[in-house]
PDB file of N, CA and C in Angstrom:
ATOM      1  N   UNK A   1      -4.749  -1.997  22.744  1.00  0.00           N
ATOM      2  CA  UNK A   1      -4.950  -2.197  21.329  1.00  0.00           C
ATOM      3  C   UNK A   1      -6.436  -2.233  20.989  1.00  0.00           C
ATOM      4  N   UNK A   2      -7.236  -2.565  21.501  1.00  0.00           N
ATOM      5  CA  UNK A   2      -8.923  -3.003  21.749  1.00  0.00           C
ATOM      6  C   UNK A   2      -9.317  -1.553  21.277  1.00  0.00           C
ATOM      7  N   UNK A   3      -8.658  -0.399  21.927  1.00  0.00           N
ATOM      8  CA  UNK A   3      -9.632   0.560  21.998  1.00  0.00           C
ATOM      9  C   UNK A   3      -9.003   1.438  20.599  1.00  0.00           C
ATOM     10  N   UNK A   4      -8.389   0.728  19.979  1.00  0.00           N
ATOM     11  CA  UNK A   4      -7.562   1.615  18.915  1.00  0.00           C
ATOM     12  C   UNK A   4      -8.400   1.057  17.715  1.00  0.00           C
ATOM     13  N   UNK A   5      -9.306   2.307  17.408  1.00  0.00           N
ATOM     14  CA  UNK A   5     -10.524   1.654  16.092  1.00  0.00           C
ATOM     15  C   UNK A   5      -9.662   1.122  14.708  1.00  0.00           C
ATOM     16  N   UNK A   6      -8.809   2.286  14.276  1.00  0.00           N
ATOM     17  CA  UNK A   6      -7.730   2.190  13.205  1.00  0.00           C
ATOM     18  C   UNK A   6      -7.142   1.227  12.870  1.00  0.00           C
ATOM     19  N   UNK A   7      -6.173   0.400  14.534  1.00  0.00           N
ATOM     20  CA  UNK A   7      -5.463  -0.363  14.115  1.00  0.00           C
ATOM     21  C   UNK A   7      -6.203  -1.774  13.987  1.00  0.00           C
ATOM     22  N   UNK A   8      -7.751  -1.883  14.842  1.00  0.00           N
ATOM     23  CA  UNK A   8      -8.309  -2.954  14.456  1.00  0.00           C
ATOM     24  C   UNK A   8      -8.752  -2.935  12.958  1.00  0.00           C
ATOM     25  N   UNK A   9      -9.066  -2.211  12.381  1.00  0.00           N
ATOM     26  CA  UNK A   9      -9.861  -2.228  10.905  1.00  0.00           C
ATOM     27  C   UNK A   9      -8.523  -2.660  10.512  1.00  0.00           C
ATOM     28  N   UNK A  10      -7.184  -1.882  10.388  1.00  0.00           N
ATOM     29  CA  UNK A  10      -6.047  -2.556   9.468  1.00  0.00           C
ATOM     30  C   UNK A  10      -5.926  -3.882   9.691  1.00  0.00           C
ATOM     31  N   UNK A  11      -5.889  -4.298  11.086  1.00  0.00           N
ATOM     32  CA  UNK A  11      -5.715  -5.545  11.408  1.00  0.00           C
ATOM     33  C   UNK A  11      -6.525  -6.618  10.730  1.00  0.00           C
ATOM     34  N   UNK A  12      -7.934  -5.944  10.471  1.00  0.00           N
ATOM     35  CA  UNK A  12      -9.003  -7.099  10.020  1.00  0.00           C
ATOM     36  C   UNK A  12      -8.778  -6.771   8.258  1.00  0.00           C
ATOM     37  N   UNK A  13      -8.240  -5.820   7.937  1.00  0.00           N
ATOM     38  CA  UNK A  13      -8.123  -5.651   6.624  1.00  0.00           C
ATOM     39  C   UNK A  13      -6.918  -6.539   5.910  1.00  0.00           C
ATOM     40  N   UNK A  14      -5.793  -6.380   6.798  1.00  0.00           N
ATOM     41  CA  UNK A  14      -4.738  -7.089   6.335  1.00  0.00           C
ATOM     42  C   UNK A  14      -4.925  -8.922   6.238  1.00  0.00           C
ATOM     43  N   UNK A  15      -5.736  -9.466   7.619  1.00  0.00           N
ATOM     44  CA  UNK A  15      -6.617 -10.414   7.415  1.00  0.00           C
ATOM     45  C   UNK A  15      -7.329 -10.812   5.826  1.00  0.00           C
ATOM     46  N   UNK A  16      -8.252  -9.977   5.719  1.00  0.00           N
ATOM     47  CA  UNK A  16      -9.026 -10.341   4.836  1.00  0.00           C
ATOM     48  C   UNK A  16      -7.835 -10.201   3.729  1.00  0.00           C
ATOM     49  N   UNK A  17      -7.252  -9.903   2.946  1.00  0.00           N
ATOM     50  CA  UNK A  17      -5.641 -10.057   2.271  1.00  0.00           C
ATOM     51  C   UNK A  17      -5.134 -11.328   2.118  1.00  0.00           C
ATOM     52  N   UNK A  18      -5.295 -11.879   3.364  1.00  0.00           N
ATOM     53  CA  UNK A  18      -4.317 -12.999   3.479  1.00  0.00           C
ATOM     54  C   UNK A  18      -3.116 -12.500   3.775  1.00  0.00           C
ATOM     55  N   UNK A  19      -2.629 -11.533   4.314  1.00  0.00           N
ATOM     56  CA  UNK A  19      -1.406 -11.039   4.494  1.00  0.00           C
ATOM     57  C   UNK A  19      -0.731 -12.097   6.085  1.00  0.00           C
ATOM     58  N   UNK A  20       0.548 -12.401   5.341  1.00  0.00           N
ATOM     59  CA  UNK A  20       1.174 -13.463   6.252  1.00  0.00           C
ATOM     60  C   UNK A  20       2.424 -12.771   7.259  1.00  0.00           C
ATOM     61  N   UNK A  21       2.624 -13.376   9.272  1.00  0.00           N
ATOM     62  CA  UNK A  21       3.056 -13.185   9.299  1.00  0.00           C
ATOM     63  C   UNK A  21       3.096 -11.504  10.684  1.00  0.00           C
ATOM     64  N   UNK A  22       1.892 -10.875  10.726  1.00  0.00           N
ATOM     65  CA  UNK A  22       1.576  -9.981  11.292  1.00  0.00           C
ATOM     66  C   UNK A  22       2.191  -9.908  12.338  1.00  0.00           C
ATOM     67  N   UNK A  23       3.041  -8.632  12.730  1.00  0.00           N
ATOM     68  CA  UNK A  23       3.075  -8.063  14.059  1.00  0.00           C
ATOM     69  C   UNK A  23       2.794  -6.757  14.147  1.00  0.00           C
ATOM     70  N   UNK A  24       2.631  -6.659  15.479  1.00  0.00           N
ATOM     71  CA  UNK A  24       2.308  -5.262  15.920  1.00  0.00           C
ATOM     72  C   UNK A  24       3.182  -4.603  16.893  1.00  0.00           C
ATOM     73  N   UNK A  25       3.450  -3.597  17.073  1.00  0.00           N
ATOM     74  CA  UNK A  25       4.576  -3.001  17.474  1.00  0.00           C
ATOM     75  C   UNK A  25       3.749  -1.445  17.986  1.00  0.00           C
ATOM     76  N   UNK A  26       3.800  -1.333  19.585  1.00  0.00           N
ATOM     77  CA  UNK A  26       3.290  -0.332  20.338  1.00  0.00           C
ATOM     78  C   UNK A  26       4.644   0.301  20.585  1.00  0.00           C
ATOM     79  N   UNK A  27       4.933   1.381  19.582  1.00  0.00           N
ATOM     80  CA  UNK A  27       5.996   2.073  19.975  1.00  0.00           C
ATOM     81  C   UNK A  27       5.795   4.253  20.180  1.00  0.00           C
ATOM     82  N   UNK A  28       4.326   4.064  20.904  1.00  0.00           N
ATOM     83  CA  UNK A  28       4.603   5.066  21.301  1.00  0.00           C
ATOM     84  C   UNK A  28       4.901   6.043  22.452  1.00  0.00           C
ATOM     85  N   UNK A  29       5.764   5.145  23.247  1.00  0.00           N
ATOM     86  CA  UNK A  29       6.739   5.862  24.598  1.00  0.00           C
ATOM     87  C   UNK A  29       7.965   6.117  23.817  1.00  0.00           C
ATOM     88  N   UNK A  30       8.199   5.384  22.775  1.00  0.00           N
ATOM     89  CA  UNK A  30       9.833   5.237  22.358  1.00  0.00           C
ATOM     90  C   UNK A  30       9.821   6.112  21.103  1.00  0.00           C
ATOM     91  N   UNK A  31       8.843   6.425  20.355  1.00  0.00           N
ATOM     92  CA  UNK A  31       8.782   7.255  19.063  1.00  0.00           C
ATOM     93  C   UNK A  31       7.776   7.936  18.962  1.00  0.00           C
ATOM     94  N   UNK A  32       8.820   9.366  18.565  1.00  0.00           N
ATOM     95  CA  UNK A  32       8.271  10.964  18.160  1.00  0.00           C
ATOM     96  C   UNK A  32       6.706  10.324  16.913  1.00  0.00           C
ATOM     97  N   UNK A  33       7.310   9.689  16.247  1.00  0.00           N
ATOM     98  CA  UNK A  33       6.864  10.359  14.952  1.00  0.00           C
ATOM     99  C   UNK A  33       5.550   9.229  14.559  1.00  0.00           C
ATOM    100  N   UNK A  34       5.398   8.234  15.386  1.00  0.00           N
ATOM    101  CA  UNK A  34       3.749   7.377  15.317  1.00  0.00           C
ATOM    102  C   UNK A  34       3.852   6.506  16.136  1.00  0.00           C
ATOM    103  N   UNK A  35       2.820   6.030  16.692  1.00  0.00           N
ATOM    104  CA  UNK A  35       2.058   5.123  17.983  1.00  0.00           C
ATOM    105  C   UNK A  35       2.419   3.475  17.814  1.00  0.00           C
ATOM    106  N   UNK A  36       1.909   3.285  16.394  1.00  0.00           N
ATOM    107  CA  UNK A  36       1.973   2.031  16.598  1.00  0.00           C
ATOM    108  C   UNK A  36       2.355   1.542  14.740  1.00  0.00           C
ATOM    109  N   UNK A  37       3.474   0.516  14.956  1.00  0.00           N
ATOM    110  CA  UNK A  37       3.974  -0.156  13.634  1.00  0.00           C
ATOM    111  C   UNK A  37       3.609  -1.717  13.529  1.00  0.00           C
ATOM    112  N   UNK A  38       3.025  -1.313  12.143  1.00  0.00           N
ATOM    113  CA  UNK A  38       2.502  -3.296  11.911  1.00  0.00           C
ATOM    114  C   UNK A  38       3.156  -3.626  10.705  1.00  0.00           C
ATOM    115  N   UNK A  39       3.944  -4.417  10.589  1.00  0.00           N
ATOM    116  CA  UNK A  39       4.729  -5.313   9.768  1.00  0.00           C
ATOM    117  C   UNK A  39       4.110  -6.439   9.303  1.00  0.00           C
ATOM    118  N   UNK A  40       3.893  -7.033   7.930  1.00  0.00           N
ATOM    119  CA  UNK A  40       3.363  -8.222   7.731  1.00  0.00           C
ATOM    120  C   UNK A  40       4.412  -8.746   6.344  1.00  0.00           C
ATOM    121  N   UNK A  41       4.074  -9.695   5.570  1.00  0.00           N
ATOM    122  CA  UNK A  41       4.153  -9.955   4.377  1.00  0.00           C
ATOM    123  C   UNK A  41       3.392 -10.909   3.621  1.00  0.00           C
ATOM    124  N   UNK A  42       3.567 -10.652   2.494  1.00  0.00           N
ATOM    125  CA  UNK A  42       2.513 -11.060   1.085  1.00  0.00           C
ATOM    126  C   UNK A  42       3.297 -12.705   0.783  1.00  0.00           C
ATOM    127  N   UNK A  43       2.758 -13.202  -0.091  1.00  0.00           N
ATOM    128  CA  UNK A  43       3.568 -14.230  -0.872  1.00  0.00           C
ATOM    129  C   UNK A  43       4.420 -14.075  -2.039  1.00  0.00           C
ATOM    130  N   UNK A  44       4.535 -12.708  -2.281  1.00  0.00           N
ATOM    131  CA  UNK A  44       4.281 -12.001  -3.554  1.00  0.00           C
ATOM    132  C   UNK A  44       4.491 -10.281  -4.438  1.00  0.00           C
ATOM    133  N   UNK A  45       5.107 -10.172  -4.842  1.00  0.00           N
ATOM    134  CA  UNK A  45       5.126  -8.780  -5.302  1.00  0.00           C
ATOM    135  C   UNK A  45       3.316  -8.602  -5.208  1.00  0.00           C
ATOM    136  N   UNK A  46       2.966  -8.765  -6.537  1.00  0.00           N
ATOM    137  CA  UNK A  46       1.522  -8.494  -6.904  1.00  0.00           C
ATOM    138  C   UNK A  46       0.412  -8.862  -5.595  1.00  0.00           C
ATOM    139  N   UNK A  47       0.585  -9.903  -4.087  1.00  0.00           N
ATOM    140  CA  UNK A  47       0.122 -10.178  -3.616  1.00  0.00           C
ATOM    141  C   UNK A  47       0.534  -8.832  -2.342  1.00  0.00           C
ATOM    142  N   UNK A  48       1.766  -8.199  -2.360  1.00  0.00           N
ATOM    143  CA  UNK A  48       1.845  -6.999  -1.326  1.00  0.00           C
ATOM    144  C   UNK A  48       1.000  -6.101  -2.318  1.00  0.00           C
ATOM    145  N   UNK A  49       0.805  -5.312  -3.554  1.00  0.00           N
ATOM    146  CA  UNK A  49       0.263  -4.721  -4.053  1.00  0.00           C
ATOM    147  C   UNK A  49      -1.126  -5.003  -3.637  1.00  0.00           C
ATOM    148  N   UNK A  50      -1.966  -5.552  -3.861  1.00  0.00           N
ATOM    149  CA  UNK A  50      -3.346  -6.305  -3.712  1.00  0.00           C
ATOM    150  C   UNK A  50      -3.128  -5.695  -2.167  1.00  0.00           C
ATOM    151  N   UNK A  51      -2.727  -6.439  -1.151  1.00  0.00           N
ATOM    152  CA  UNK A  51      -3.062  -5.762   0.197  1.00  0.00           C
ATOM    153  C   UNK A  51      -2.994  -4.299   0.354  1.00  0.00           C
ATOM    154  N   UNK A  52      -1.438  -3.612  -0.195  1.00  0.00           N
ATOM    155  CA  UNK A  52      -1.773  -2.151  -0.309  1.00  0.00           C
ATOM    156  C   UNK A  52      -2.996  -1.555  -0.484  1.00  0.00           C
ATOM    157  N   UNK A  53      -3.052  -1.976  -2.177  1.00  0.00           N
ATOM    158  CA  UNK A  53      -4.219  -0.908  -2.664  1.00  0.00           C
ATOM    159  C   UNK A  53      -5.531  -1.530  -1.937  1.00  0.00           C
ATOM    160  N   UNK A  54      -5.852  -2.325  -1.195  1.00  0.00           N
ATOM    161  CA  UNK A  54      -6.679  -2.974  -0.492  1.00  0.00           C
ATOM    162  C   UNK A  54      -7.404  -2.227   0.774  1.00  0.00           C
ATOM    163  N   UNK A  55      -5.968  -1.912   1.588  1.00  0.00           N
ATOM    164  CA  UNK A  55      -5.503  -0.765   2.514  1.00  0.00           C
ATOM    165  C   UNK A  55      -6.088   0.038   2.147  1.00  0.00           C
ATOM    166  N   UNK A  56      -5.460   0.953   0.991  1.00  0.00           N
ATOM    167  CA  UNK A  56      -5.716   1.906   0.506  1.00  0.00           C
ATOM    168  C   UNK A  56      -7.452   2.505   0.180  1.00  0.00           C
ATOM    169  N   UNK A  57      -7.817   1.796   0.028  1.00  0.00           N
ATOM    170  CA  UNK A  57      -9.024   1.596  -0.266  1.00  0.00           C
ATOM    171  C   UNK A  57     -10.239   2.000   0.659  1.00  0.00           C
ATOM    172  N   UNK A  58     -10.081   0.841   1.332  1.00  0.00           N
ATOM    173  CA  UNK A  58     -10.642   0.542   2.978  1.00  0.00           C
ATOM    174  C   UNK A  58     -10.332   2.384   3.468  1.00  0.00           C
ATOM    175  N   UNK A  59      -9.211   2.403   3.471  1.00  0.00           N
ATOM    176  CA  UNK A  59      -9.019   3.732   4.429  1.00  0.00           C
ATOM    177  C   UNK A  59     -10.015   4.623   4.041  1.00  0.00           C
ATOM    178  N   UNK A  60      -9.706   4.753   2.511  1.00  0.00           N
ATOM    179  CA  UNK A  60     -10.566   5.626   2.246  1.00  0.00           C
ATOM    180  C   UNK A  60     -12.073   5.762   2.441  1.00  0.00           C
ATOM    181  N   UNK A  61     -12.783   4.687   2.493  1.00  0.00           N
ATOM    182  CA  UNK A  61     -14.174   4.377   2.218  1.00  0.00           C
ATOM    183  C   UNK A  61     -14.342   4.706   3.523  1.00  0.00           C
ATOM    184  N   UNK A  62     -13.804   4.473   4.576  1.00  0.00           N
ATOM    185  CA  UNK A  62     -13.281   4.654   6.404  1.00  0.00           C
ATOM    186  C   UNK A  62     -13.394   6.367   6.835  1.00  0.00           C
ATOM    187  N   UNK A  63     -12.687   7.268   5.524  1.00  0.00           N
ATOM    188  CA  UNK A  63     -12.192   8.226   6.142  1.00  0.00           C
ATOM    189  C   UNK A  63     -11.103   8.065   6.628  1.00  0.00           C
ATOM    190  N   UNK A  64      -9.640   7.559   6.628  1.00  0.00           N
ATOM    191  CA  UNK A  64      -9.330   8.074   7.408  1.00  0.00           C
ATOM    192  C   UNK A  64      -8.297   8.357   6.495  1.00  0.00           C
ATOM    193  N   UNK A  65      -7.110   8.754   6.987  1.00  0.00           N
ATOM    194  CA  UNK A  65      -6.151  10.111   6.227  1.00  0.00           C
ATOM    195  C   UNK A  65      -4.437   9.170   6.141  1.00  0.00           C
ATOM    196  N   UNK A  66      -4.556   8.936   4.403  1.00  0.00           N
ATOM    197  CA  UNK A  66      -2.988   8.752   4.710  1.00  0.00           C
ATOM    198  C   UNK A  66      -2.199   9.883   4.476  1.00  0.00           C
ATOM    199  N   UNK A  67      -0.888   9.720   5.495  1.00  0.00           N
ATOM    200  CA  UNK A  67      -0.607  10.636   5.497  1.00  0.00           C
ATOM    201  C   UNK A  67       0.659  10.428   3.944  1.00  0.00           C
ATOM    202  N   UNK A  68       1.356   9.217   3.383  1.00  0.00           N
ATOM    203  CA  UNK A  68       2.001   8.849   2.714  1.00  0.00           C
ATOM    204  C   UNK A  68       2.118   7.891   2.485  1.00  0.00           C
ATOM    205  N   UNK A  69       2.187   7.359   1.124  1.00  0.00           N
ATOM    206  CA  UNK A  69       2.906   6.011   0.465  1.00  0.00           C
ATOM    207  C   UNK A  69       4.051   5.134  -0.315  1.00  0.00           C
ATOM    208  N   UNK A  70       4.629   4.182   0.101  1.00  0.00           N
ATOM    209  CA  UNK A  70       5.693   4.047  -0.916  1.00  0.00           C
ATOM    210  C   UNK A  70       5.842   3.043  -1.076  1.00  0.00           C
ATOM    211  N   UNK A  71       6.600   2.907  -2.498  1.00  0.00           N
ATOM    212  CA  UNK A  71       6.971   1.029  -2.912  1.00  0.00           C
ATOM    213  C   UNK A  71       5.769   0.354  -3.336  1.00  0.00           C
ATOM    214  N   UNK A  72       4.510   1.390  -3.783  1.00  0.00           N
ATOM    215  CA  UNK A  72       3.575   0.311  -4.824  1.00  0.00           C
ATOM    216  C   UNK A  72       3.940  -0.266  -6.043  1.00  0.00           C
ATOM    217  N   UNK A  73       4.898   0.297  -6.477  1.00  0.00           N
ATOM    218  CA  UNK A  73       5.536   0.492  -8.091  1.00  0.00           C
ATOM    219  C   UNK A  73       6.090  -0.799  -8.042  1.00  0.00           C
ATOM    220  N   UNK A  74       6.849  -1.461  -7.139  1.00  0.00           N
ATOM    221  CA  UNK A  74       7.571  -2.603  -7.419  1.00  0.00           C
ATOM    222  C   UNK A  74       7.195  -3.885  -5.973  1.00  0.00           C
ATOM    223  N   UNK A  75       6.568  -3.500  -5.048  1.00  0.00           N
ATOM    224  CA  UNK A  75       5.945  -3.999  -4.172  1.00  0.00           C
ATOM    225  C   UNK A  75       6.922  -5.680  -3.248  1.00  0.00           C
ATOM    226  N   UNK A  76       7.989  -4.719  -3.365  1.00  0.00           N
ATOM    227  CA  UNK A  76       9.123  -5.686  -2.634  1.00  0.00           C
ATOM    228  C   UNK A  76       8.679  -5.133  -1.164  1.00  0.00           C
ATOM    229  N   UNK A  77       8.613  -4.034  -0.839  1.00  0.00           N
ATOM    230  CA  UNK A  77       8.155  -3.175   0.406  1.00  0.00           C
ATOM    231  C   UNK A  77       7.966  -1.991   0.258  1.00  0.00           C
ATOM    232  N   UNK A  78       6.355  -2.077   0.541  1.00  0.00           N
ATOM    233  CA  UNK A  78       4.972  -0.793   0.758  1.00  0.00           C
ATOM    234  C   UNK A  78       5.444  -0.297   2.092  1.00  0.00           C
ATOM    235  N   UNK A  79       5.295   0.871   1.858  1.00  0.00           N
ATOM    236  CA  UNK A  79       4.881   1.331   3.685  1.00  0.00           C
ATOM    237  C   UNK A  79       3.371   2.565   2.662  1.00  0.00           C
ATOM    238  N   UNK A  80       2.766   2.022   4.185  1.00  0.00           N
ATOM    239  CA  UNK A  80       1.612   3.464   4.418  1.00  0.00           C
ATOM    240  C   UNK A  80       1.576   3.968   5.544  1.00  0.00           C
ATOM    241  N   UNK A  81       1.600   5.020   5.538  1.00  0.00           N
ATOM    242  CA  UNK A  81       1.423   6.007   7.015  1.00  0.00           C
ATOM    243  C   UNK A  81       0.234   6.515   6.809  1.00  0.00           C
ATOM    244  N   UNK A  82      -0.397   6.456   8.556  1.00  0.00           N
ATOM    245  CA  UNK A  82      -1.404   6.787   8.704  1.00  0.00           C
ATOM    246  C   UNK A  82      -1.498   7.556   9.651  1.00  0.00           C
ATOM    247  N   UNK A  83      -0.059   7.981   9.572  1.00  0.00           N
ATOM    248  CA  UNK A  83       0.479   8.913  11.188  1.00  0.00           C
ATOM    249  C   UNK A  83       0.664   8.192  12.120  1.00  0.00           C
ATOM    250  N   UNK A  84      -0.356   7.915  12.387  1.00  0.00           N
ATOM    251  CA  UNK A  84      -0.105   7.448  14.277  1.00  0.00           C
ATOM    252  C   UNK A  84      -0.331   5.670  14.158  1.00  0.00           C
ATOM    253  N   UNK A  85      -0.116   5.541  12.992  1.00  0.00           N
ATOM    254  CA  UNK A  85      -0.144   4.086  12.674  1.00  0.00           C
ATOM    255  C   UNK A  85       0.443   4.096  11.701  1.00  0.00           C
ATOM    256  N   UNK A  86       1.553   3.024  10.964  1.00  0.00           N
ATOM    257  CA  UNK A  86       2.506   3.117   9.815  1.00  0.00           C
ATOM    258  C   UNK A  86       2.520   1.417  10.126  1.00  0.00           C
ATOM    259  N   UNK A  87       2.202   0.907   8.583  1.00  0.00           N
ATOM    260  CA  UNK A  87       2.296  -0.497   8.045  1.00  0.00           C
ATOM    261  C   UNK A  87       3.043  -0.679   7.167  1.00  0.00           C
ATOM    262  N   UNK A  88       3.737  -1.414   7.188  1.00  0.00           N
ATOM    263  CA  UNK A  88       4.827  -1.794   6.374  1.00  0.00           C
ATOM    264  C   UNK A  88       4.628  -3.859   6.069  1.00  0.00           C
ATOM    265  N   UNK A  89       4.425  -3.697   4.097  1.00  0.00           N
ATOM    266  CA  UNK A  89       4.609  -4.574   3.999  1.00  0.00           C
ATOM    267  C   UNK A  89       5.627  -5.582   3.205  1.00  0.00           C
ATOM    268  N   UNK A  90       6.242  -6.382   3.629  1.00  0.00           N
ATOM    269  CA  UNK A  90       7.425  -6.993   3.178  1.00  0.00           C
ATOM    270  C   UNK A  90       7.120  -8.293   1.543  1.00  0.00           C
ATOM    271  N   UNK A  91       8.160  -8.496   0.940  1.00  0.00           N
ATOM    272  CA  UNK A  91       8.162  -9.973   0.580  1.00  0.00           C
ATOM    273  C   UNK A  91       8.503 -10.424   1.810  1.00  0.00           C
ATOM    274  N   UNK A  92       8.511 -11.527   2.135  1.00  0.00           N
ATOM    275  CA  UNK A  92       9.461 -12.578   3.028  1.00  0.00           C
ATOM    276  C   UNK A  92      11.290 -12.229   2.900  1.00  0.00           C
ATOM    277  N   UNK A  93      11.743 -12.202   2.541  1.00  0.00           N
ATOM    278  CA  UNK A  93      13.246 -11.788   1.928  1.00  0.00           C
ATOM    279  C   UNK A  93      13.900 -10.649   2.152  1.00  0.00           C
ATOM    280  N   UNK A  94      12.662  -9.761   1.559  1.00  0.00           N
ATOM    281  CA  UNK A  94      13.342  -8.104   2.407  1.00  0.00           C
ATOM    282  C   UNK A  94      13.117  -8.055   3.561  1.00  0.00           C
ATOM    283  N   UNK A  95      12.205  -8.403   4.484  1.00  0.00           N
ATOM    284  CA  UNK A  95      11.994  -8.653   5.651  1.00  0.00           C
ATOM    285  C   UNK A  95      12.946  -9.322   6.610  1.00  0.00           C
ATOM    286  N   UNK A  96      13.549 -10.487   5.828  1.00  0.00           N
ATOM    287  CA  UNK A  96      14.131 -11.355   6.688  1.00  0.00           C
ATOM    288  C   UNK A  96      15.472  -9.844   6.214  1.00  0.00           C
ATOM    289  N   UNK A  97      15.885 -10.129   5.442  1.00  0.00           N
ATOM    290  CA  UNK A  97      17.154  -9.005   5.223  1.00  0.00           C
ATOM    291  C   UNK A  97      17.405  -7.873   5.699  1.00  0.00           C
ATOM    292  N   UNK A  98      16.493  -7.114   5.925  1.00  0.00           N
ATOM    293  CA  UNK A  98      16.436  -5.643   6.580  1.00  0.00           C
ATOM    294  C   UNK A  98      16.025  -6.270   8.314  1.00  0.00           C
ATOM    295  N   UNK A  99      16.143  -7.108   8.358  1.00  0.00           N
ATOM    296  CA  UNK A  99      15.934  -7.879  10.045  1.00  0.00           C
ATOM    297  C   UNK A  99      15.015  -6.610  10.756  1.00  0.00           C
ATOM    298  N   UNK A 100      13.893  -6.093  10.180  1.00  0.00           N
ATOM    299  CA  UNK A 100      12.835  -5.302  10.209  1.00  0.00           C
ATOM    300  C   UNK A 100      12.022  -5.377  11.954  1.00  0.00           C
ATOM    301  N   UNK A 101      11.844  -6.986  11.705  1.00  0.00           N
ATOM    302  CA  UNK A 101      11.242  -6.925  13.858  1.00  0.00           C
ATOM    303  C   UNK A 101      12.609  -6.843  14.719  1.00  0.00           C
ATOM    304  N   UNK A 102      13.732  -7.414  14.651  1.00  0.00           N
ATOM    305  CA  UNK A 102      14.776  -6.941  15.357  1.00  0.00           C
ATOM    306  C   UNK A 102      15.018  -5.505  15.596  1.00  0.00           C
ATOM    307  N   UNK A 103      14.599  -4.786  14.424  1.00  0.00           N
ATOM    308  CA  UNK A 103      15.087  -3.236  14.497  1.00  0.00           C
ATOM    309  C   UNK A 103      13.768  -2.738  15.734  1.00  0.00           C
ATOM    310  N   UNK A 104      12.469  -3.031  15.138  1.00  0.00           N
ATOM    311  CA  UNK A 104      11.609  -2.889  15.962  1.00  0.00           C
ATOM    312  C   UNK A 104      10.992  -3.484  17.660  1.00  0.00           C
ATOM    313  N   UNK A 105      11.935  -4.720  17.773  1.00  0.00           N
ATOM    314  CA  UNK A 105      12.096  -5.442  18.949  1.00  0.00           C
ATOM    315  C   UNK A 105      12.912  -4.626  19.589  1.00  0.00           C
ATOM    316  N   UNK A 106      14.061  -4.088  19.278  1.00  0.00           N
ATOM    317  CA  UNK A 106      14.827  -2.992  19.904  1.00  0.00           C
ATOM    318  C   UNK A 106      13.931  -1.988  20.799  1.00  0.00           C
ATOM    319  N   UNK A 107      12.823  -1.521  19.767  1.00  0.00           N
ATOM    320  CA  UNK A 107      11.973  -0.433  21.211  1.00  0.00           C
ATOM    321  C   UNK A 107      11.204  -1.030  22.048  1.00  0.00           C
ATOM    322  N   UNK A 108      10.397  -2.217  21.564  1.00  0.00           N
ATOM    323  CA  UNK A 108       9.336  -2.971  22.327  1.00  0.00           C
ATOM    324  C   UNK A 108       8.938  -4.418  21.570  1.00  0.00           C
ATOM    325  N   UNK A 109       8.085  -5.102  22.809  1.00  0.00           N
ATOM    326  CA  UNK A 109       8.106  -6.367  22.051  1.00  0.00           C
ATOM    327  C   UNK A 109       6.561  -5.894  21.213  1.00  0.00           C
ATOM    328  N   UNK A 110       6.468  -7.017  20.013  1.00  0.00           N
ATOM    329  CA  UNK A 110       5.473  -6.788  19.907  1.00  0.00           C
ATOM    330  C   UNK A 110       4.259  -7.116  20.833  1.00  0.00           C
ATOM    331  N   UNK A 111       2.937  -6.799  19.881  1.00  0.00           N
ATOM    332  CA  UNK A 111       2.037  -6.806  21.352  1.00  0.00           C
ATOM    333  C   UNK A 111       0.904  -7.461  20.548  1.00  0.00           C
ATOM    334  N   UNK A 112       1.289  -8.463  18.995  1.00  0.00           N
ATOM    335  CA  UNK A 112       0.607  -9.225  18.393  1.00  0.00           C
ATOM    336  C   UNK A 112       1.679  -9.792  17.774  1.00  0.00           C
ATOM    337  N   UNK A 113       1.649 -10.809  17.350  1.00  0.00           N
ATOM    338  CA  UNK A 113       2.413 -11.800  16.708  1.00  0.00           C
ATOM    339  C   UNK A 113       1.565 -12.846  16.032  1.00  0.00           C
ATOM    340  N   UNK A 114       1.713 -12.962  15.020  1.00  0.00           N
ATOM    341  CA  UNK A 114       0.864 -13.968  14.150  1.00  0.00           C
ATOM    342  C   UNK A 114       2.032 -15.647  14.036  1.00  0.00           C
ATOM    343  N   UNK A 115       3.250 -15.221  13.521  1.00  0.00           N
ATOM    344  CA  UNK A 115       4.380 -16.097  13.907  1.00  0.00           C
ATOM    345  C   UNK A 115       5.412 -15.912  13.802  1.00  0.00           C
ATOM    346  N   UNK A 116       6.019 -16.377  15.052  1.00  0.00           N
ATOM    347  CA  UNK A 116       7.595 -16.268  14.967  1.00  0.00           C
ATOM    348  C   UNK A 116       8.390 -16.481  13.389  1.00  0.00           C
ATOM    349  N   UNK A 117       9.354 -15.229  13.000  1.00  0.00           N
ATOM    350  CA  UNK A 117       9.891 -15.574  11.988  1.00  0.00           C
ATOM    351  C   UNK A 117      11.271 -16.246  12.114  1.00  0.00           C
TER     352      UNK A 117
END
């Protein structure tokens, strides 16, 4: 994870957010389609928005390339892809409901954990 520039800047970005809750998920032996998935959540509709466009932001000023976005409009759950990195952020609720790290505990454990949900 150390040597992965990307996922540290998200990591320190979602930080500076206040985004609650962080894991990280090294799933690229087990999936085609990106390296590594980070899951967090807000307190908040308007408080996942704020981290998005936050994200969003950062990347850009960064360079680096999203590849897609969704769920700013109502900010129950954002995802951004960054290809080889995809963040997804929850309320607390859709998270617990879509049992989101179980689905992702299925390929691997995570390989950051901020706290057990």
């Amino acid at each position: 994870m150390a040597d992965n520039i990307k996922l540290t800047d998200v990591l320190n970005w979602l930080n500076e957010k206040k985004a609650e809750h962080i894991a990280v998920y090294d799933v690229a032996k087990n999936c085609s389609y990106t390296d590594f998935i980070v899951v967090c959540n807000g307190s908040a509709d308007v408080h996942n928005k704020a981290i998005a466009n936050y994200i969003l932001l950062m990347a850009k000023q960064n360079k680096y390339q999203i590849i897609s976005k969704a769920g700013l409009e109502y900010g129950q759950w954002i995802l951004v892809d960054f290809g080889d990195l995809i963040v997804h952020i929850f309320l607390q609720g859709k998270r617990e409901y879509y049992e989101i790290d179980r689905l992702f505990s299925e390929l691997t454990e995570p390989i950051k954990e901020e706290k057990d949900l």
